[in-house]
N, C-alpha and C. Protein backbone atom coordinates (compact mmCIF):
# COMPACT_ATOMS: atom_id res chain seq x y z
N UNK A 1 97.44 -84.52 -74.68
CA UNK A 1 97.86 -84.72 -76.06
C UNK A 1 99.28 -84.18 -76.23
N UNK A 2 99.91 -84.98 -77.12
CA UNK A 2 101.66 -84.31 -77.31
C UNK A 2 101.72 -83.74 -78.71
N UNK A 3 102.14 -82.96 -78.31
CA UNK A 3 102.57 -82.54 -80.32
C UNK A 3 103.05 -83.50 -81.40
N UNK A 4 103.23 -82.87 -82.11
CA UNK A 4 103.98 -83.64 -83.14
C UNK A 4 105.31 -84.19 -83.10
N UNK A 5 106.07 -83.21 -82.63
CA UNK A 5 107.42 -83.34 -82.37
C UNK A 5 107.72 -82.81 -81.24
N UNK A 6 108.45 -83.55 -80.58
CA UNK A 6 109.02 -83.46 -79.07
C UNK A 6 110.34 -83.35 -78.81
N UNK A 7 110.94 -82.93 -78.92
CA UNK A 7 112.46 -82.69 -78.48
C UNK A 7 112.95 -83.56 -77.33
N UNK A 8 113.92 -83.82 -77.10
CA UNK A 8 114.42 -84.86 -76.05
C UNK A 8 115.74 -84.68 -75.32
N UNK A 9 116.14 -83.90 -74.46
CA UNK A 9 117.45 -83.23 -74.12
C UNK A 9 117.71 -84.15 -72.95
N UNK A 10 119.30 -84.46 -72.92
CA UNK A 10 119.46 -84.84 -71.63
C UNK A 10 120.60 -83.54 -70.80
N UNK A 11 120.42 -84.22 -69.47
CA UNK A 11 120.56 -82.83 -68.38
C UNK A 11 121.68 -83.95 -67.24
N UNK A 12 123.39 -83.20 -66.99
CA UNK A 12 123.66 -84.03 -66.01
C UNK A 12 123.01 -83.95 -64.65
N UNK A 13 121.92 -82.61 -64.63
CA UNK A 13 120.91 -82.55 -63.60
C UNK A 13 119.97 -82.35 -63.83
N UNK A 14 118.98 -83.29 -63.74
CA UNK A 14 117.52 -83.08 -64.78
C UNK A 14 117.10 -82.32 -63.59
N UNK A 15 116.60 -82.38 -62.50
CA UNK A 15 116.15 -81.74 -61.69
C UNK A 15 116.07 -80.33 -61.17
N UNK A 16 117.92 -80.00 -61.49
CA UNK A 16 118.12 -78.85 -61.62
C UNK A 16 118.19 -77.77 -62.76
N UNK A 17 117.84 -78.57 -63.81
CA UNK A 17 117.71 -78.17 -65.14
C UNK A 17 115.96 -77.75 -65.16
N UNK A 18 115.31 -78.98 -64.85
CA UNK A 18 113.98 -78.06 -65.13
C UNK A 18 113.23 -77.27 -64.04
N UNK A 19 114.06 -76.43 -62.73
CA UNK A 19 113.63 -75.62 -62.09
C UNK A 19 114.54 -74.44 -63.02
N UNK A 20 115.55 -74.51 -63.35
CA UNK A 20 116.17 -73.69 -64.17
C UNK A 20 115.62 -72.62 -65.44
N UNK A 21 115.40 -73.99 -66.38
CA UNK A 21 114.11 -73.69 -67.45
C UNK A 21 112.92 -72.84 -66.87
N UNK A 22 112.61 -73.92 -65.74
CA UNK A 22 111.03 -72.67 -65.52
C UNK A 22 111.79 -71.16 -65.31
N UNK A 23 112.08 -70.97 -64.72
CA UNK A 23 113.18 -69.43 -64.02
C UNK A 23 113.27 -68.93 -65.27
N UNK A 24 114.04 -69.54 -65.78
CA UNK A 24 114.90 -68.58 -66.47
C UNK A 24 114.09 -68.56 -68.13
N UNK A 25 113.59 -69.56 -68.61
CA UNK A 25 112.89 -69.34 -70.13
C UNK A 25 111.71 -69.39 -69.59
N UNK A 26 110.73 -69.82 -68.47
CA UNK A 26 109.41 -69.74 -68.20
C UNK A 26 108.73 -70.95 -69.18
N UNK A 27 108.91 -71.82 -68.79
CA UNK A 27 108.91 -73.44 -69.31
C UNK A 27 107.78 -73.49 -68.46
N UNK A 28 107.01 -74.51 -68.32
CA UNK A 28 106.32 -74.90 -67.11
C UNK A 28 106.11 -76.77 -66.96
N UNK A 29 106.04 -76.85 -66.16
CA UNK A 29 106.30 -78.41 -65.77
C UNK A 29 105.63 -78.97 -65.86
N UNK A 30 105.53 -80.36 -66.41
CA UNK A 30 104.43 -80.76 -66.40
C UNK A 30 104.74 -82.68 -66.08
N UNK A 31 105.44 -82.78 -65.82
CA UNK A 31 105.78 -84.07 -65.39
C UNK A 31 107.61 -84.47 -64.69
N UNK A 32 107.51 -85.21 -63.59
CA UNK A 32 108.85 -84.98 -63.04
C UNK A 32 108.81 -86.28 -62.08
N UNK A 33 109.69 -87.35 -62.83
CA UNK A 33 109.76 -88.67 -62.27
C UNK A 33 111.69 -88.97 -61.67
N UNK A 34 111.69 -89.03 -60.59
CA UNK A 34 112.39 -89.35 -60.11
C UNK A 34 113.41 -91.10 -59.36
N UNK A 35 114.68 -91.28 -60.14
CA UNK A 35 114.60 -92.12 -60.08
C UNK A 35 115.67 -92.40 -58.70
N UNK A 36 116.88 -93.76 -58.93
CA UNK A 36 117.79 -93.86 -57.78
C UNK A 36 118.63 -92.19 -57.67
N UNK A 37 118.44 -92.47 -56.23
CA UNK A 37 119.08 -91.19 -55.97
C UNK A 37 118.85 -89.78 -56.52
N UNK A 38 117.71 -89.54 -56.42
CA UNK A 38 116.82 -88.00 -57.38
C UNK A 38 117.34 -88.16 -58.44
N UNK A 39 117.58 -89.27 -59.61
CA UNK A 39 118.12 -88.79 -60.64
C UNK A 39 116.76 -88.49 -61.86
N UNK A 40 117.04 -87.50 -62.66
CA UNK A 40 116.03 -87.30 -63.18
C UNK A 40 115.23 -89.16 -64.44
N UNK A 41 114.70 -89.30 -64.36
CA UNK A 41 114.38 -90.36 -65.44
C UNK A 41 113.08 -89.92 -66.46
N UNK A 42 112.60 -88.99 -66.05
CA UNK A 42 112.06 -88.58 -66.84
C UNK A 42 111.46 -87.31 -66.82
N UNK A 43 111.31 -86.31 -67.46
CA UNK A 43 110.68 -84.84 -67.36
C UNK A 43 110.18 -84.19 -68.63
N UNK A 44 109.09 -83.43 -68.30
CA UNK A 44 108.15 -83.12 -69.81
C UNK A 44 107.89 -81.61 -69.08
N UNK A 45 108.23 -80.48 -70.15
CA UNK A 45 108.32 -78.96 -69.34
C UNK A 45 107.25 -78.63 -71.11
N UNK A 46 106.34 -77.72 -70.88
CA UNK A 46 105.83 -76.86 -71.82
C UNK A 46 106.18 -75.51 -71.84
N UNK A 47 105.86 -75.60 -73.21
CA UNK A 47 106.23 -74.04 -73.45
C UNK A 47 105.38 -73.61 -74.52
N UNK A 48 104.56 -72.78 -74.63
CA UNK A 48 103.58 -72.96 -75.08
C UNK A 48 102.84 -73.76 -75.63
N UNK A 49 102.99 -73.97 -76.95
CA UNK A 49 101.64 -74.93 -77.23
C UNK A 49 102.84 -76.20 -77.63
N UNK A 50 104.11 -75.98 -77.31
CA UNK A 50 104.91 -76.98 -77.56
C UNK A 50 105.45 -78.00 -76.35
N UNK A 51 105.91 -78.92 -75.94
CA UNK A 51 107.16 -79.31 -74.88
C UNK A 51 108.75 -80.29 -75.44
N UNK A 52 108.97 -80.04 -74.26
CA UNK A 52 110.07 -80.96 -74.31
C UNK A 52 110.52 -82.32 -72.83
N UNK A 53 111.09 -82.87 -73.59
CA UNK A 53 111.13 -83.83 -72.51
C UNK A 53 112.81 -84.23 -72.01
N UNK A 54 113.29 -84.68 -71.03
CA UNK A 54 114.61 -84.69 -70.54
C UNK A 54 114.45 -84.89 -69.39
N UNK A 55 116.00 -85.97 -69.19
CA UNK A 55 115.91 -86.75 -68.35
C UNK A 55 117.95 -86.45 -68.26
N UNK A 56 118.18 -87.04 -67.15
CA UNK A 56 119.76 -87.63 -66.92
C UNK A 56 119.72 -88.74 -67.54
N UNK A 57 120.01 -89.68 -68.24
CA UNK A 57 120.37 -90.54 -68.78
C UNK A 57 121.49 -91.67 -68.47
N UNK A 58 122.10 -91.15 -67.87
CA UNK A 58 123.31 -92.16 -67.07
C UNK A 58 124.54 -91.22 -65.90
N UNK A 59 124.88 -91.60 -65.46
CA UNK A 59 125.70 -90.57 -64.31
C UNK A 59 127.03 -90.20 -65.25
N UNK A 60 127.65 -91.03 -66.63
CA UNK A 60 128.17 -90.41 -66.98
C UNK A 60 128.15 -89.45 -68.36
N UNK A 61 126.64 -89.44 -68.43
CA UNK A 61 126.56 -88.34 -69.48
C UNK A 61 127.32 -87.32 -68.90
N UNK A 62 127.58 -85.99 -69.93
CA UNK A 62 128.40 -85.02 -69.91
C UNK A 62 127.90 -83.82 -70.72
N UNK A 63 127.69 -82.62 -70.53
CA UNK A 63 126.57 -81.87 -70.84
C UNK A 63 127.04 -80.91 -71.81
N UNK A 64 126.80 -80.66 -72.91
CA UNK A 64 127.80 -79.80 -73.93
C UNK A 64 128.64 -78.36 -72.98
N UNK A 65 128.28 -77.93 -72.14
CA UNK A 65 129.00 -77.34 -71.49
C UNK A 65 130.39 -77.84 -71.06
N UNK A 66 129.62 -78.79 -70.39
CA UNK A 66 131.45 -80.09 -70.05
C UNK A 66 132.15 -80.37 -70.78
N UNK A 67 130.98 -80.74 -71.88
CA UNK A 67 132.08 -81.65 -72.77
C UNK A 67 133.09 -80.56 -73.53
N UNK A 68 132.89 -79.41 -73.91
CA UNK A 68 133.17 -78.49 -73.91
C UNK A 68 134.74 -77.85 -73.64
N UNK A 69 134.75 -78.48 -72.25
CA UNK A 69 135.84 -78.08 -71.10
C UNK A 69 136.70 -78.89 -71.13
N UNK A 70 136.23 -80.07 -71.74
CA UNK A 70 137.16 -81.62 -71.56
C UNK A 70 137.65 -82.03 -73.73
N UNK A 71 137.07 -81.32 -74.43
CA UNK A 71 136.92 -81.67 -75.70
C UNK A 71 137.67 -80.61 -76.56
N UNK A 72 138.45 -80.16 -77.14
CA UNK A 72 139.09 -79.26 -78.17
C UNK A 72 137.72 -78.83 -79.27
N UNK A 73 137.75 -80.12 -79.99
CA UNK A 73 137.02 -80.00 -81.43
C UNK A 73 135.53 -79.78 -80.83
N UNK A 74 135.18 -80.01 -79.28
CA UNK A 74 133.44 -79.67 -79.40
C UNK A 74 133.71 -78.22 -78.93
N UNK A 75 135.02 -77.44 -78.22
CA UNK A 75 134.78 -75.80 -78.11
C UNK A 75 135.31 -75.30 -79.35
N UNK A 76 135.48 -75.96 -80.37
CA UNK A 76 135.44 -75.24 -81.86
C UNK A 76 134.33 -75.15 -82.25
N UNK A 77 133.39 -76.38 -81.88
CA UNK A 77 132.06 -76.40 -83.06
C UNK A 77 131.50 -75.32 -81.83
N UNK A 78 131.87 -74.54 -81.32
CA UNK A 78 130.35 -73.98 -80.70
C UNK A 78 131.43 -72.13 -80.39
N UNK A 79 132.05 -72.43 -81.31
CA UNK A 79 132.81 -70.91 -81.47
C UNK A 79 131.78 -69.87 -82.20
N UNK A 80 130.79 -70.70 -82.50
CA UNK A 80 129.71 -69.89 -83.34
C UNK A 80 128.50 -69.13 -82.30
N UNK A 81 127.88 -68.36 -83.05
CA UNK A 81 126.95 -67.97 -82.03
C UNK A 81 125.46 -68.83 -82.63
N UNK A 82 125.75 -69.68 -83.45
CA UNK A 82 124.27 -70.03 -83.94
C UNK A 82 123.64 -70.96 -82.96
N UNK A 83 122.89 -71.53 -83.58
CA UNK A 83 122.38 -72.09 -82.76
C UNK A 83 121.95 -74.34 -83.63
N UNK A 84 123.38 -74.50 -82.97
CA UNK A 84 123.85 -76.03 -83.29
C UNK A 84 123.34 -76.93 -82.55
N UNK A 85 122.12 -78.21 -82.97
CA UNK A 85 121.88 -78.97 -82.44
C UNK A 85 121.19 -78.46 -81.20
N UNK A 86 120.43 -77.55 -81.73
CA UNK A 86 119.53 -76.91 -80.47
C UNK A 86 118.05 -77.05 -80.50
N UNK A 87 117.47 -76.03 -80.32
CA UNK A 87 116.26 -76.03 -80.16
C UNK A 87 115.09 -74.39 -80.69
N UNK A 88 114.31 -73.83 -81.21
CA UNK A 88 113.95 -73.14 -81.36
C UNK A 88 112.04 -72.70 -80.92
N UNK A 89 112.17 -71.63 -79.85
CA UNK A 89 110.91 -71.85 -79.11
C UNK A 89 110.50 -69.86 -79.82
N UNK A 90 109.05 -69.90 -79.95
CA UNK A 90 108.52 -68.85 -80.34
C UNK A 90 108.49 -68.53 -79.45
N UNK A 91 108.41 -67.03 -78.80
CA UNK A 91 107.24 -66.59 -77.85
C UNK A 91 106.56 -64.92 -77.89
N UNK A 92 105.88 -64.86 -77.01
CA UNK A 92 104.66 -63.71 -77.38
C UNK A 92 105.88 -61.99 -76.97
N UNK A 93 106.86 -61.86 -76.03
CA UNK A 93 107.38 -60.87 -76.39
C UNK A 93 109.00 -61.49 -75.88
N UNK A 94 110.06 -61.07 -76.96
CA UNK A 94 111.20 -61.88 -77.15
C UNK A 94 111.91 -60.63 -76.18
N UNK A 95 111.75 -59.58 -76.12
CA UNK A 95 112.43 -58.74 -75.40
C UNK A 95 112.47 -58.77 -73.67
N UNK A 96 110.98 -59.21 -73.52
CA UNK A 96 111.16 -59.55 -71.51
C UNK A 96 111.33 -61.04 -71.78
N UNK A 97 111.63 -61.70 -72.63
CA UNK A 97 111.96 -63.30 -72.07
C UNK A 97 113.33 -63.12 -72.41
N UNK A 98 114.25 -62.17 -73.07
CA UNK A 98 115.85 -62.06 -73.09
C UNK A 98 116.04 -61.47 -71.65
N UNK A 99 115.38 -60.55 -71.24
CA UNK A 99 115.59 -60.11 -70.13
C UNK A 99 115.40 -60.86 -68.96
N UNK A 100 114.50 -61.72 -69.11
CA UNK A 100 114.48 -62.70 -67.60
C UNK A 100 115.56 -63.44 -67.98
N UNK A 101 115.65 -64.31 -69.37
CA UNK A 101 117.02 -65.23 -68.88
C UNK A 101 118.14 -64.89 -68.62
N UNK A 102 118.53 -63.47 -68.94
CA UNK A 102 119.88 -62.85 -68.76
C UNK A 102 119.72 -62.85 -67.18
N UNK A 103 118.72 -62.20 -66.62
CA UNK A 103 118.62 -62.01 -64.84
C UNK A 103 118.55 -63.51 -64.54
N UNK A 104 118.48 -65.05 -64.76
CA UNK A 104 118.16 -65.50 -63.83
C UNK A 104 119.97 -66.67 -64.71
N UNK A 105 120.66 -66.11 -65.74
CA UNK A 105 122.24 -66.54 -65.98
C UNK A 105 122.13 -67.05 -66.67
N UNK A 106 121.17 -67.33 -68.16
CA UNK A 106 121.75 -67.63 -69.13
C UNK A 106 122.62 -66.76 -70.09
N UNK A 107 123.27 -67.67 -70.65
CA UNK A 107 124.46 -67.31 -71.07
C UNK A 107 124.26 -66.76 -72.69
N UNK A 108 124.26 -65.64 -72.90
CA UNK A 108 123.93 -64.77 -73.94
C UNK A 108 124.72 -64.81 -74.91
N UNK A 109 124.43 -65.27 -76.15
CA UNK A 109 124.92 -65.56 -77.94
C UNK A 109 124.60 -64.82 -78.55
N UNK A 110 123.57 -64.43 -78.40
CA UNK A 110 123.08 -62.93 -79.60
C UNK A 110 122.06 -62.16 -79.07
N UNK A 111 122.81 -60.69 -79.01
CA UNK A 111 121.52 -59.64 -78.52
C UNK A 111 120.21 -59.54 -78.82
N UNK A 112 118.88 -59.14 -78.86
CA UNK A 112 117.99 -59.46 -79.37
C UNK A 112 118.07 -58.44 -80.83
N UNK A 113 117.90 -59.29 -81.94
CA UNK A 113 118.04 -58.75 -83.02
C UNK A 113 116.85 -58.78 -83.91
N UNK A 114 116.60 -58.45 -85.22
CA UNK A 114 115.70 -58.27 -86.05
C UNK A 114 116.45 -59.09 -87.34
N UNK A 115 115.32 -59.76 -87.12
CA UNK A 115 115.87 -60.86 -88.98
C UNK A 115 114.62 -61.40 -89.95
N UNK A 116 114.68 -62.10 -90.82
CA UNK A 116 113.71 -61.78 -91.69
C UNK A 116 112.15 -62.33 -90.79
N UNK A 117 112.69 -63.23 -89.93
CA UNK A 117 111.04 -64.13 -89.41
C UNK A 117 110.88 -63.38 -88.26
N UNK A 118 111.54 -62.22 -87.78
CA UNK A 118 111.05 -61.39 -86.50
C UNK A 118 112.35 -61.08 -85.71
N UNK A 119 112.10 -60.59 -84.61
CA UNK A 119 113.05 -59.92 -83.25
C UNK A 119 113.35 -61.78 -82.68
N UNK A 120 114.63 -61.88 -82.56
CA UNK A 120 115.15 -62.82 -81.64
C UNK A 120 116.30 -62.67 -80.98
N UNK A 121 116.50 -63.77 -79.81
CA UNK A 121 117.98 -63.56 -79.60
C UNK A 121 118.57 -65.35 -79.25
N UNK A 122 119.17 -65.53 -78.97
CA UNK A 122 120.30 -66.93 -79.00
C UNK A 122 120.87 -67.06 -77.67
N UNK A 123 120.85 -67.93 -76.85
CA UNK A 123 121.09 -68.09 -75.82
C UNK A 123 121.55 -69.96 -75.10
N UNK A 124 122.26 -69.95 -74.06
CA UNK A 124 123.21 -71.83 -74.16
C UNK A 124 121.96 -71.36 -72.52
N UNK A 125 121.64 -72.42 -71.86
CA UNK A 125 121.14 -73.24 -70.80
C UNK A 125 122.35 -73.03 -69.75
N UNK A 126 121.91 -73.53 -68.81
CA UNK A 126 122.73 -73.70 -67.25
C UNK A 126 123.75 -74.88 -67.70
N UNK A 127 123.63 -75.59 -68.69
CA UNK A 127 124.26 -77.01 -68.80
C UNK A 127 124.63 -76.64 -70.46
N UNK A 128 124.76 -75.50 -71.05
CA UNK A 128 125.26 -75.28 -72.20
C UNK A 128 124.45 -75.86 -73.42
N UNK A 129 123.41 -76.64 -73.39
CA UNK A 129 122.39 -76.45 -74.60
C UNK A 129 121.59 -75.13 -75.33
N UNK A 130 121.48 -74.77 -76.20
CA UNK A 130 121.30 -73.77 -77.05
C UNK A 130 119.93 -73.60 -77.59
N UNK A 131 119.47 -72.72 -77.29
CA UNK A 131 118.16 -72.40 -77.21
C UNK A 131 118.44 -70.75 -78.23
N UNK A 132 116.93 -70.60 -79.56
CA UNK A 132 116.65 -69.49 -80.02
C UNK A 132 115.28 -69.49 -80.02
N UNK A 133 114.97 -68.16 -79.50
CA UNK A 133 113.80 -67.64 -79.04
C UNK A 133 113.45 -66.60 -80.34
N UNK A 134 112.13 -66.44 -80.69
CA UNK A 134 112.02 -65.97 -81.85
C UNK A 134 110.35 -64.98 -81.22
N UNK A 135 110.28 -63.86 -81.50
CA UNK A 135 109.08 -63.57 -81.39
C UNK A 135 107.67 -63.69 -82.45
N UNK A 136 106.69 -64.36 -82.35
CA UNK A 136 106.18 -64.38 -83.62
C UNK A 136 105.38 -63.23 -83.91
């Protein structure tokens, strides 16, 4: 059964993106279709009672990290530490899941803090997508 809502990210390495995810946010896999040349075509990772799905999409997608590097106005929109066109995953303790993704290199936006819906912290992916982790 799928949830309600599914999120849909693309990855210029799906493959290496969702061994990444598992590592580093503790995602777990649950489907991994491979197309010409290992490219990802399709992938479904859970995370708790939620998932997401992502794929490469064409060889010249470009991954907000890149685009990033190649774009003026997209390293303005992400001068922020929020969390833009991202994604938001609960989990059971927000303090050892900041600590594994920091050990396994994600790239840290906000220390783990206290705000009105609980302890969280803010964090970009191997490929610069933006992920907030919230403890419930």
């Amino acid at each position: 059964m799928y949830p309600s809502v599914i999120p849909m990210i693309a990855y210029e390495n799906g493959p290496v993106a969702m061994d990444w995810l598992a590592n580093a946010f503790g995602f777990r896999e649950r489907a991994r279709l491979l197309g010409d040349g290992g490219r990802l075509s399709h992938g479904e990772m859970e995370a708790g009672d939620g998932m997401i799905m992502l794929a490469t999409p064409s060889p010249h997608y470009h991954a907000p990290k890149h685009h990033r590097e190649e774009c003026d106005a997209a390293r303005r929109w992400q001068e922020v530490p929020y969390i833009v066109d991202g994604v938001l995953v609960y989990v059971d303790d927000v303090r050892s899941h900041y600590e594994r993704a920091r050990a396994e290199g994600a790239t840290i936006l906000s220390e783990v803090e206290e705000g009105e819906e609980g302890k969280r912290y803010r964090a970009e992916d191997l490929e610069g997508h933006r992920w907030m982790f919230i403890q419930r």
